[in-house]
Every structure is written in structure tokens, then in C-alpha cells.
C-alpha atoms as a PDB file:
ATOM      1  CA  UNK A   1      56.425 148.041-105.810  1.00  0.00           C
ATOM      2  CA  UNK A   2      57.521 144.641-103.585  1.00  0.00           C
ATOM      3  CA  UNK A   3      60.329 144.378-106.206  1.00  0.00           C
ATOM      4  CA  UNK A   4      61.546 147.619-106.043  1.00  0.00           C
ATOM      5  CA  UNK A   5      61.538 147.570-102.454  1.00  0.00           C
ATOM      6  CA  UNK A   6      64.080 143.791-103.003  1.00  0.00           C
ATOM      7  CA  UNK A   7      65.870 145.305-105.441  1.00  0.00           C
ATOM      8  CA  UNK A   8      66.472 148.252-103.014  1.00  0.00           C
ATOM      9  CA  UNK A   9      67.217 145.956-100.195  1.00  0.00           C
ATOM     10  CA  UNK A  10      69.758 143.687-102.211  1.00  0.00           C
ATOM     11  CA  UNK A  11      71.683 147.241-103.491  1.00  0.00           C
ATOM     12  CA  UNK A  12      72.185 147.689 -99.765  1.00  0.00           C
ATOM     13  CA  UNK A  13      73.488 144.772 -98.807  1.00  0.00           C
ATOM     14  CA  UNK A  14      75.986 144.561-101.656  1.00  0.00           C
ATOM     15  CA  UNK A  15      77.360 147.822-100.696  1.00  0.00           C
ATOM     16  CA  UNK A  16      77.146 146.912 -96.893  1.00  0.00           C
ATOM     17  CA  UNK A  17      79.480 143.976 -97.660  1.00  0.00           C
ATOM     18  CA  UNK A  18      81.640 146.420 -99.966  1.00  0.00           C
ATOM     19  CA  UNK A  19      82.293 148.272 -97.032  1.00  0.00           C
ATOM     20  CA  UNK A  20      83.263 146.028 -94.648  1.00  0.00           C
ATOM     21  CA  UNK A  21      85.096 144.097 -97.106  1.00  0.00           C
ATOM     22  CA  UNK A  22      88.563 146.235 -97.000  1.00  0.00           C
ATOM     23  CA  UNK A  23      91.048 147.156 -99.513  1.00  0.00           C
ATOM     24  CA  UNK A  24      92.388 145.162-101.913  1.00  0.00           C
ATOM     25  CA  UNK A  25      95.453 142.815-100.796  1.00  0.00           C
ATOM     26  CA  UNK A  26      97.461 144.518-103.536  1.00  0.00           C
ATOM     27  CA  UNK A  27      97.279 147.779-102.057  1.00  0.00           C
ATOM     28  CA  UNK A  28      97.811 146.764 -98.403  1.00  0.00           C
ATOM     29  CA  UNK A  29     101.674 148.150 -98.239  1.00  0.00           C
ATOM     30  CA  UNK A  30     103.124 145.899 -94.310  1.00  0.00           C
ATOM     31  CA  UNK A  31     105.283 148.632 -92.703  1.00  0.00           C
ATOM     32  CA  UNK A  32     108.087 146.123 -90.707  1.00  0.00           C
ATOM     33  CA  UNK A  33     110.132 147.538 -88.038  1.00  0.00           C
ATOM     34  CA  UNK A  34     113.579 147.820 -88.886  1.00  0.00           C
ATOM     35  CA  UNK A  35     115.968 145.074 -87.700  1.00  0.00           C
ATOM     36  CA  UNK A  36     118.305 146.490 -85.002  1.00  0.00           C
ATOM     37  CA  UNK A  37     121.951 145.716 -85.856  1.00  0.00           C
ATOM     38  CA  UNK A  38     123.415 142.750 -83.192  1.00  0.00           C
ATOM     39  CA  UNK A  39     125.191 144.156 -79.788  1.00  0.00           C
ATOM     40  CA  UNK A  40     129.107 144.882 -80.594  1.00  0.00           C
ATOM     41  CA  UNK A  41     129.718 145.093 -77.077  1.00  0.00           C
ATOM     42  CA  UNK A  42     132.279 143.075 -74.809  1.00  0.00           C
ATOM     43  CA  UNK A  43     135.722 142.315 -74.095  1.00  0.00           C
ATOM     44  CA  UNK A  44     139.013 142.029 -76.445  1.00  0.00           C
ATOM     45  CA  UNK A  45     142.648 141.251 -76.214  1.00  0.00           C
ATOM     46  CA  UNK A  46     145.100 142.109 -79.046  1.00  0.00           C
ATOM     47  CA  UNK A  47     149.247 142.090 -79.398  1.00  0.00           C
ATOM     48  CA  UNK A  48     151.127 144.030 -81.695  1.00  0.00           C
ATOM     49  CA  UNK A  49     154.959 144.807 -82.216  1.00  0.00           C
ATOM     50  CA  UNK A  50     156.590 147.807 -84.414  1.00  0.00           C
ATOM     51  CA  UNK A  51     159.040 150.159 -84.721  1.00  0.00           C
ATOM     52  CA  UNK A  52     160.126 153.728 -82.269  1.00  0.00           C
ATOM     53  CA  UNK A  53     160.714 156.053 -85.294  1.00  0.00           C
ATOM     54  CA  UNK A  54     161.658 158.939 -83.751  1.00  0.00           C
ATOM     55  CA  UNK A  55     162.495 160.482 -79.624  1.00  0.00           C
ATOM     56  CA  UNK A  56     162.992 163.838 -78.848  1.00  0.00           C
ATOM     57  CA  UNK A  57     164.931 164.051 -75.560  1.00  0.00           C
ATOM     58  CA  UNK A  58     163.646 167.276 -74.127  1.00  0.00           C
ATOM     59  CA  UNK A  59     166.153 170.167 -73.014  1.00  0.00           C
ATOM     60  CA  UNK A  60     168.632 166.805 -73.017  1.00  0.00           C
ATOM     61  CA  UNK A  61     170.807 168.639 -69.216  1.00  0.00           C
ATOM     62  CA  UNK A  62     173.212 166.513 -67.760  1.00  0.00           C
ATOM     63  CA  UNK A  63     175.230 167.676 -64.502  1.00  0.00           C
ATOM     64  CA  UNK A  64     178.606 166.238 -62.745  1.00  0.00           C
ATOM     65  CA  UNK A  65     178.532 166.092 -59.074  1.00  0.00           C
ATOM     66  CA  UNK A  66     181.733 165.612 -57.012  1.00  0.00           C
ATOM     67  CA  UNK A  67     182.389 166.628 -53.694  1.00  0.00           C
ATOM     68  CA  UNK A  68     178.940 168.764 -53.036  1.00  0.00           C
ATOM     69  CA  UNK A  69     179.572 170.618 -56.066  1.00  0.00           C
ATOM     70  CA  UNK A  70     177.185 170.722 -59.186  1.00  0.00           C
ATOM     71  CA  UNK A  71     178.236 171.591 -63.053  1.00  0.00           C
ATOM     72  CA  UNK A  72     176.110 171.565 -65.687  1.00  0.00           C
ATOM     73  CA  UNK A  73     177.278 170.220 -68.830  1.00  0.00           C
ATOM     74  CA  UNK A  74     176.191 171.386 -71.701  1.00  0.00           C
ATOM     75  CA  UNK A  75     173.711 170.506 -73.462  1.00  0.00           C
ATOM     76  CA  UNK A  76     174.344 168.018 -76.429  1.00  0.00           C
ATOM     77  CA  UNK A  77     173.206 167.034 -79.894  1.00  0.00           C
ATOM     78  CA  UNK A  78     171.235 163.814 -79.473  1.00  0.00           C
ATOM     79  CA  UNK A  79     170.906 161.689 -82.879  1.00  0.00           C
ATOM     80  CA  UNK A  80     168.282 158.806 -82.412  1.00  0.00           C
ATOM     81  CA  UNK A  81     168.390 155.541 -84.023  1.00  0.00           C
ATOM     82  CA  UNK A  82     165.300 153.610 -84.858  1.00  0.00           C
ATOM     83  CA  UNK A  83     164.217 150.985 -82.491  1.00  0.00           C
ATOM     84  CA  UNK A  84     161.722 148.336 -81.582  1.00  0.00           C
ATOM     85  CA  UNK A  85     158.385 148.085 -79.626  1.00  0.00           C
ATOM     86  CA  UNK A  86     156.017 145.370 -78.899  1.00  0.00           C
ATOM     87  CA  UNK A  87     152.424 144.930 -76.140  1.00  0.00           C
ATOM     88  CA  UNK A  88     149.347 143.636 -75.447  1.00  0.00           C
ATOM     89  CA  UNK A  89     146.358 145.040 -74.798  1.00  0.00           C
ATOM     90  CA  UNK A  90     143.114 143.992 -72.850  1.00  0.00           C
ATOM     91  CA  UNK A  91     139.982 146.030 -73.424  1.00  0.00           C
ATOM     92  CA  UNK A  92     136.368 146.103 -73.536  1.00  0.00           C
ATOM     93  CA  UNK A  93     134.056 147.788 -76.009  1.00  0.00           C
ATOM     94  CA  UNK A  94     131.005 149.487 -75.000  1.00  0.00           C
ATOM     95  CA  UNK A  95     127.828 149.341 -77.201  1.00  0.00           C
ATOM     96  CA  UNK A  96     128.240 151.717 -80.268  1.00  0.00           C
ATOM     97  CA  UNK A  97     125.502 154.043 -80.270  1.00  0.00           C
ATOM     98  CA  UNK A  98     123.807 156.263 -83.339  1.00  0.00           C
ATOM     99  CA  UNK A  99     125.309 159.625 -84.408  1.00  0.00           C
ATOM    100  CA  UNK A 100     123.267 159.910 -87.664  1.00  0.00           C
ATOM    101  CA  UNK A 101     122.092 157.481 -90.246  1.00  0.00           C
ATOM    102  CA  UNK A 102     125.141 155.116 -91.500  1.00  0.00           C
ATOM    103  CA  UNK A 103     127.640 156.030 -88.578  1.00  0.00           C
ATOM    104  CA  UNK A 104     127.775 155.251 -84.959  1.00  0.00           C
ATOM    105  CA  UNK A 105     130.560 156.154 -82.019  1.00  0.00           C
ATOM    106  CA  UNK A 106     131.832 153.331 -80.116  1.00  0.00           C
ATOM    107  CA  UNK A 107     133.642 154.202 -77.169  1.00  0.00           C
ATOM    108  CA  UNK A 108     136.153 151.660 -75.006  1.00  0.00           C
ATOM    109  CA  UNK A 109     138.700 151.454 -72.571  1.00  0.00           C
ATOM    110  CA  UNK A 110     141.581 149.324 -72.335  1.00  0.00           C
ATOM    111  CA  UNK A 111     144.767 148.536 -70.508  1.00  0.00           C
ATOM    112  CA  UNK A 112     148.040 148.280 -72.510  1.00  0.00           C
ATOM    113  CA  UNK A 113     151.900 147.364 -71.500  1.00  0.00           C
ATOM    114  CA  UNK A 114     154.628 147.320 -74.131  1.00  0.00           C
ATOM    115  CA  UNK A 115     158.679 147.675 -74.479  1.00  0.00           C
ATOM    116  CA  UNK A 116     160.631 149.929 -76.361  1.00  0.00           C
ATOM    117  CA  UNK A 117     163.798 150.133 -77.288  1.00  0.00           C
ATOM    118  CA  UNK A 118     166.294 152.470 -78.425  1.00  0.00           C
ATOM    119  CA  UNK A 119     170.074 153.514 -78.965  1.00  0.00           C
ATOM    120  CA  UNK A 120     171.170 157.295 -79.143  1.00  0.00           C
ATOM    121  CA  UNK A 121     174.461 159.340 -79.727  1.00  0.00           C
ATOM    122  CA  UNK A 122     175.349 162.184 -78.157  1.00  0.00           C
ATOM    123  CA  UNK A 123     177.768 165.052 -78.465  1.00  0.00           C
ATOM    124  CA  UNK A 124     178.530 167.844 -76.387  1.00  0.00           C
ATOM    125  CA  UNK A 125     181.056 171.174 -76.181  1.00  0.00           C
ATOM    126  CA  UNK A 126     183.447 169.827 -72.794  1.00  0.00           C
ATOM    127  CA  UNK A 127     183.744 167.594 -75.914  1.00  0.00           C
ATOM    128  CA  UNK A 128     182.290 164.271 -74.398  1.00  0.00           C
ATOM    129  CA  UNK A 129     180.999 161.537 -76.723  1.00  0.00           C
ATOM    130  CA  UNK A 130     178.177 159.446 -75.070  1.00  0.00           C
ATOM    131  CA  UNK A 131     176.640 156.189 -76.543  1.00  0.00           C
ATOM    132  CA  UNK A 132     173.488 155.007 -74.990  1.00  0.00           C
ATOM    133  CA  UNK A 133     170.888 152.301 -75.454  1.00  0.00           C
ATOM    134  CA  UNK A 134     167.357 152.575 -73.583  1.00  0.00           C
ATOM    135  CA  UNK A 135     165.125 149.892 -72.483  1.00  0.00           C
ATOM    136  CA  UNK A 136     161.774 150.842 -71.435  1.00  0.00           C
ATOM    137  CA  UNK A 137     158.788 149.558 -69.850  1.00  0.00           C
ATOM    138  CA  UNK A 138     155.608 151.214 -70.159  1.00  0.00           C
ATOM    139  CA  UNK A 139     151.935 150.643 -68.877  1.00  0.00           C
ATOM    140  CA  UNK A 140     148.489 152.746 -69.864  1.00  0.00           C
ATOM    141  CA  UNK A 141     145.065 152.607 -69.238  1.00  0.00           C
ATOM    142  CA  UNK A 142     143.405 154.117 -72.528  1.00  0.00           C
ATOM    143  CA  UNK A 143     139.997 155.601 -73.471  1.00  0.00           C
ATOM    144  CA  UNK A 144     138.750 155.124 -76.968  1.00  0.00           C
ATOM    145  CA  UNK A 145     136.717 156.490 -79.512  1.00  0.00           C
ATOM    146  CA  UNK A 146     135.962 154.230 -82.760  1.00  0.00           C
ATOM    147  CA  UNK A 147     134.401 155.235 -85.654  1.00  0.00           C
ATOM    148  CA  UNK A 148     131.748 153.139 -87.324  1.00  0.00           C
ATOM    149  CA  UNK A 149     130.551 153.054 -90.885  1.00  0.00           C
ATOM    150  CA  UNK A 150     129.590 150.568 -93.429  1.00  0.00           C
ATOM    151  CA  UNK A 151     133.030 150.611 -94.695  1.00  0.00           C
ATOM    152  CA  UNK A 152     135.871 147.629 -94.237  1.00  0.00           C
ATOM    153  CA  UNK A 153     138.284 150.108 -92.504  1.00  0.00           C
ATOM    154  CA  UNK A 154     137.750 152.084 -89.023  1.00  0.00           C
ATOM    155  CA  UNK A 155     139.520 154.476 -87.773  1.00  0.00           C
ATOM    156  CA  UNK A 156     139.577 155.666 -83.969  1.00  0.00           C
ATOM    157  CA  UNK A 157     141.749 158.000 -81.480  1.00  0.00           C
ATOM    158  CA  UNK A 158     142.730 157.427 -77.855  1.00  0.00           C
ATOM    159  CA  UNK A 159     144.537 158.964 -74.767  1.00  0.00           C
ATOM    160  CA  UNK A 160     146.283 157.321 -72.010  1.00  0.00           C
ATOM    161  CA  UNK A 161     147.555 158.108 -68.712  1.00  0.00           C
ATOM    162  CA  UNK A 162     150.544 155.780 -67.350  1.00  0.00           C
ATOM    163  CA  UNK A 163     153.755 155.111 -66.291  1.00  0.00           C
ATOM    164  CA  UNK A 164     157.307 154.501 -68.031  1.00  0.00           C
ATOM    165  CA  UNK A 165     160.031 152.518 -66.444  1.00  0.00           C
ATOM    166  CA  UNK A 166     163.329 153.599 -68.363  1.00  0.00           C
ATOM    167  CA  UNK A 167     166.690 151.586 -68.113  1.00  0.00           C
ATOM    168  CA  UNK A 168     170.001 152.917 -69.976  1.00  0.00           C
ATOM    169  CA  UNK A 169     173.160 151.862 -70.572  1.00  0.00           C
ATOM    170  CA  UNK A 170     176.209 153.980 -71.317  1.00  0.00           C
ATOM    171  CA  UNK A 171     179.453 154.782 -72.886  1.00  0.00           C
ATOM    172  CA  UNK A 172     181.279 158.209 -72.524  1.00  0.00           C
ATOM    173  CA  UNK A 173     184.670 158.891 -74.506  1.00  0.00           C
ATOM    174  CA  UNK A 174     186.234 162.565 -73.869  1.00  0.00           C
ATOM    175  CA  UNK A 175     187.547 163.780 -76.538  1.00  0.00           C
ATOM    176  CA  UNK A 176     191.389 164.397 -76.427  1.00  0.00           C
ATOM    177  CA  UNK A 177     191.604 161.920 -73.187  1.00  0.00           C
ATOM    178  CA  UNK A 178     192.654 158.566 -73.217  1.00  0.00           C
ATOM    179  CA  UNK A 179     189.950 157.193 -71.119  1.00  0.00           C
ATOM    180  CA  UNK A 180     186.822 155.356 -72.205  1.00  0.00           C
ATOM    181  CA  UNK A 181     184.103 154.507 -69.324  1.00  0.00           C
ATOM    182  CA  UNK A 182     182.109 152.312 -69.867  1.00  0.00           C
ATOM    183  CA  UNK A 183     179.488 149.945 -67.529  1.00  0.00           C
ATOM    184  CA  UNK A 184     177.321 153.099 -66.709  1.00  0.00           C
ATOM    185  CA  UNK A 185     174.002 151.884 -65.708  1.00  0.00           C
ATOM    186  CA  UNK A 186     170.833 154.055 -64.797  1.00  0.00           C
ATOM    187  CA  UNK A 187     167.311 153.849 -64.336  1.00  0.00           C
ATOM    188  CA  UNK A 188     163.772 155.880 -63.517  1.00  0.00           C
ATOM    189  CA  UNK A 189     159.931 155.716 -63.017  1.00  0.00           C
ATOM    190  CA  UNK A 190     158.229 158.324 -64.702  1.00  0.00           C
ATOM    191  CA  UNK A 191     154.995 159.582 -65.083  1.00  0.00           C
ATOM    192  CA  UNK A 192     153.602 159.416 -68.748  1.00  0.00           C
ATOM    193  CA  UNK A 193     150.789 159.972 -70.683  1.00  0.00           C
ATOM    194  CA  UNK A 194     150.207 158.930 -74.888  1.00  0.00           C
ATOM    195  CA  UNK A 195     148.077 160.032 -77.855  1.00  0.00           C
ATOM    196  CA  UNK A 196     147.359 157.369 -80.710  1.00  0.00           C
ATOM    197  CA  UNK A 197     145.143 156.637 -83.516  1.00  0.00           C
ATOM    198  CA  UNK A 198     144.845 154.011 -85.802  1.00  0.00           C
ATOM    199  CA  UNK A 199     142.631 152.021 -88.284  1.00  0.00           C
ATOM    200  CA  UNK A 200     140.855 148.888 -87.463  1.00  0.00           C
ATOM    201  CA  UNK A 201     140.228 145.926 -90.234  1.00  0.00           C
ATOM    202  CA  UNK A 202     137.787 143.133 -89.759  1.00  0.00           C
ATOM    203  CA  UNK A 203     138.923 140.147 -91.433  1.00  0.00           C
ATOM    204  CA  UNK A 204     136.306 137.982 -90.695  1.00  0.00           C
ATOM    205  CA  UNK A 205     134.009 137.398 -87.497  1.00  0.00           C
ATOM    206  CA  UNK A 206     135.971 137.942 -84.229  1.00  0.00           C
ATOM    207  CA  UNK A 207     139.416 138.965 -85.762  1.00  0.00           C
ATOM    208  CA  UNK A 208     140.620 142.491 -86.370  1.00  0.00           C
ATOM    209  CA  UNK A 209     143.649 143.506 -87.947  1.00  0.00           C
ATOM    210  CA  UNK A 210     145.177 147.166 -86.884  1.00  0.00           C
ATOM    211  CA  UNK A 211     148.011 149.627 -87.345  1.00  0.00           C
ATOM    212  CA  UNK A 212     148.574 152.298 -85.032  1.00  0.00           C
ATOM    213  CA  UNK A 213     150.425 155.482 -84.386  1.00  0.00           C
ATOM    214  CA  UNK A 214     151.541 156.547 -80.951  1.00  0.00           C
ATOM    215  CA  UNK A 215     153.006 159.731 -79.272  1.00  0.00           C
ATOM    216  CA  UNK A 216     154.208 158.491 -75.874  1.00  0.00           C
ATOM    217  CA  UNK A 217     155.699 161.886 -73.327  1.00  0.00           C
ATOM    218  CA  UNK A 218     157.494 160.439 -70.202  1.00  0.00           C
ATOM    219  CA  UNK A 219     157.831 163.551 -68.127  1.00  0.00           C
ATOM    220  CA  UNK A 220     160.199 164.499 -65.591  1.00  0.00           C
ATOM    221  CA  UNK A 221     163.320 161.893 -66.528  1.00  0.00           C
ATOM    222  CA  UNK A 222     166.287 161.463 -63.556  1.00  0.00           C
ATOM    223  CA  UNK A 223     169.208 159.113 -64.620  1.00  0.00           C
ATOM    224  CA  UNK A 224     171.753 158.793 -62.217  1.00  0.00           C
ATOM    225  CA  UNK A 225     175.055 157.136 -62.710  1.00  0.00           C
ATOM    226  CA  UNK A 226     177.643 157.108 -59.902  1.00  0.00           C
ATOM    227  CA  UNK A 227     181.290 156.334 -59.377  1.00  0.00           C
ATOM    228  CA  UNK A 228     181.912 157.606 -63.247  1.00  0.00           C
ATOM    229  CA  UNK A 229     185.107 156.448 -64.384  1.00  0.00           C
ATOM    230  CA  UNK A 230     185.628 154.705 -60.932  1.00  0.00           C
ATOM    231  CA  UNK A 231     186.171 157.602 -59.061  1.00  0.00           C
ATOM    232  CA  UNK A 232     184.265 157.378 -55.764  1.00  0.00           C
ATOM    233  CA  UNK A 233     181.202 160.251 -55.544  1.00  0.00           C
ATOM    234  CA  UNK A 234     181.593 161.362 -58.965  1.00  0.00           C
ATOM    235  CA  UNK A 235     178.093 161.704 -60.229  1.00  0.00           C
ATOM    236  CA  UNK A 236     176.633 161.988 -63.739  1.00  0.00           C
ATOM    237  CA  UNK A 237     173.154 162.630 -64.208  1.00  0.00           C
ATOM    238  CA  UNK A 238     170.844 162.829 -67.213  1.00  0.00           C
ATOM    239  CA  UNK A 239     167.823 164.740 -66.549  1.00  0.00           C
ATOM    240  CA  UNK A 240     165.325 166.033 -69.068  1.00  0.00           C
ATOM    241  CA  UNK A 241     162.137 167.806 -68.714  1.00  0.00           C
ATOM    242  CA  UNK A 242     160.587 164.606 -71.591  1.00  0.00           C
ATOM    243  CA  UNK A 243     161.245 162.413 -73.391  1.00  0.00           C
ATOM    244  CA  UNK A 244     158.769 161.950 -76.253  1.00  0.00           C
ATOM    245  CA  UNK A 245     158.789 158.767 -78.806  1.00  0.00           C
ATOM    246  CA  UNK A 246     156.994 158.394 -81.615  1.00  0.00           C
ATOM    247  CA  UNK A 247     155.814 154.800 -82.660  1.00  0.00           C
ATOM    248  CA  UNK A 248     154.260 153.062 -85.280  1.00  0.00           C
ATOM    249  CA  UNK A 249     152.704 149.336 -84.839  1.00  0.00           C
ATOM    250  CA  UNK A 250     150.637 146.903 -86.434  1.00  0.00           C
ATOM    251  CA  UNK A 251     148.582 144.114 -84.861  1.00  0.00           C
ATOM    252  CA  UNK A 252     145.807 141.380 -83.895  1.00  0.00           C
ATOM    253  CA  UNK A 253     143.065 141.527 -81.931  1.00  0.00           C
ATOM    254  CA  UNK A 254     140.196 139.229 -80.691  1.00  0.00           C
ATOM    255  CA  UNK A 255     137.054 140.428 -79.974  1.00  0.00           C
ATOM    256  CA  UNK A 256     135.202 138.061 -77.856  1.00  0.00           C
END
């Protein structure tokens, strides 16, 4: 009977110990919190330079003024030449954030000035001939949208609100009249706003390569050229409702 009641007592305790002892090491499966990706936030600066395509010069009306007296000149057949552009931008990312597994928004804001340049020919029924070069100035402040994905290239859009400062220089040559004025100078601040989108391309840590399209609309355009043809208070005046460029550009940028 006393070794029954040890044998009953040492069952006990083995099983006690069994217990306590926990599962096998092999089956213990660690669940490890998954590393957060590092911040992509902060400040950049990029320059780029590229080519103005295409501009559509609105409903293109022109007036003479002499004396108090207005005529409208009719409207002519603009052909656009291609042209160049170049800027800079300054910028700062804000941290991208999660839109579903594999792909995050980043949104950013950034200030941007650049120059275009263009020449144009012109036509119209009084006949007149017209040459013309422009020289702009332009300055945005842009809001951003990138989109992030484990793939080398990202795209993103934008918008911009701004200003263009336009400068042109002319030549007019009516037909059948043996004049050709030249020296015509005019210039105007404008109000103007641009959509753009583009593809960004890391080439290694901190440097980005990028191309870019952009739809610039300077609204509201008021050239004024006086003393045409060196007659005192005659007036010529190119006036618009837009003129829209379209660009395309390529770059660097440095993300700090």
C-alpha cells in the first residue's frame, strides 16, 4: 500500500512539472511587429529646363486707337513656333501616409519660377503681317499629390495659382504698303494659374530625376504699343481673353 501511495505521488509530480513546463520551443511561433518604413518627409529643391510645344492665344483681338477712336482689327491666324523654358523649384514633402497595402499618398507644396520663350506669326484680313517674340516670367505656388508604390517610377499631379509677367517684341508689315515698323515693345502682369503631372525617378538616395508636363493659362492679356509707325497717339493693342502654353520639361531634384 506505502508504494502505491509513492508511486501515486511521483505520477503527480511528473505531470505537475509537465504542466508548468510549456510548449515545446519548436512550436513557439514570435509574432514581431512590423518595421515602419523611415519618415520621407522634408524639404527639396530641383531645376529643370525644356521646351513650350504649343500656345493657343485666346480670341487673339487687337484694336488701333488714334484720336479717341477705337477699331478692331480683325482677328488673325496665329502660327506658334516652339520655344524654350527653364525654373527652379523649392518644396517640402509632407509624410506619405497609407491608402491600402503597397501604396501610400504623399502630398507637398512648393514654390516654382521659370522663363519661357516664344516667337509667333500672325496674319490678318486689313492684310497686316505681324512677327512677334515673347519673353515671359512666371511664378507659382503648387500643391502636390505623389503617388507611392514599390515601383522605380512615381507619378504625381499638381495645380498652381500665380502670376505671368509677359514681354513682346514686334514687327508689323502691311501688305501692299511700303512701310515696315518695327521697335514695338509691350508688356503685362497677368494673373495665371497651371495644371502638371509628371513622373518621379529615384536614382539613388537623395536624388530624383523627373519629367513633367505643364498647362500654364495667363488670363486677361493687355499689350499696348504706342506711337506705331511713329505717328504720335496711334495705339496698337493686343488683348486676349488667354493665353495658354503647353510645356514639357525634364529635371533634378534634391531631397534633403
Amino acid at each position: 500500500m506505502k508504494i502505491n501511495v509513492l508511486k501515486m505521488t511521483a505520477l503527480l509530480a511528473l505531470a505537475s512539472v509537465s504542466a508548468y513546463a510549456g510548449p515545446d520551443s519548436k512550436d513557439m511561433k514570435m509574432s514581431v511587429a512590423p518595421t515602419p518604413p523611415p519618415s520621407d518627409e522634408g524639404f527639396y529643391v530641383a531645376a529643370y529646363g525644356g521646351a513650350q510645344f504649343a500656345t493657343d492665344y485666346g480670341n487673339e483681338r487687337r484694336n488701333l486707337a488714334l484720336g479717341g477712336g477705337n477699331v478692331d482689327v480683325p482677328s488673325p491666324t496665329t502660327q506658334d513656333d516652339w520655344g524654350g523654358a527653364g525654373g527652379i523649384k523649392v518644396g517640402y514633402n509632407f509624410e506619405s501616409y497609407d491608402i491600402c497595402e503597397g501604396f501610400r499618398l504623399q502630398p507637398a507644396v512648393e514654390g516654382e519660377g521659370l522663363y519661357l520663350g516664344t516667337t509667333s506669326r500672325a496674319t490678318s484680313a486689313i492684310p497686316l503681317a505681324e512677327n512677334t517674340s515673347y519673353n515671359s516670367a512666371a511664378w507659382f505656388v503648387n500643391g502636390i499629390v505623389r503617388f507611392k508604390f514599390d515601383f522605380p517610377v512615381k507619378p504625381y499631379i499638381g495645380l498652381g495659382v500665380g502670376g505671368q509677367y509677359i514681354t513682346t517684341h514686334s514687327e508689323f508689315s502691311p501688305n501692299g504698303i511700303p512701310l515696315h515698323v518695327t521697335g514695338m515693345n509691350g508688356d503685362d502682369v497677368d494673373f495665371a494659374f497651371q495644371a502638371l503631372a509628371g513622373f518621379d525617378y529615384e536614382v539613388c538616395p537623395h536624388w530624383v530625376l523627373f519629367t513633367e508636363y505643364k498647362f500654364i493659362d495667363a488670363l486677361g492679356t493687355d499689350i499696348k504699343y504706342t506711337n506705331v509707325g511713329g505717328v504720335s497717339g496711334l495705339d496698337y493693342r493686343f488683348k486676349p481673353d488667354q493665353i495658354q502654353q503647353h510645356l514639357i520639361t525634364a529635371g533634378v531634384k534634391y531631397n534633403f
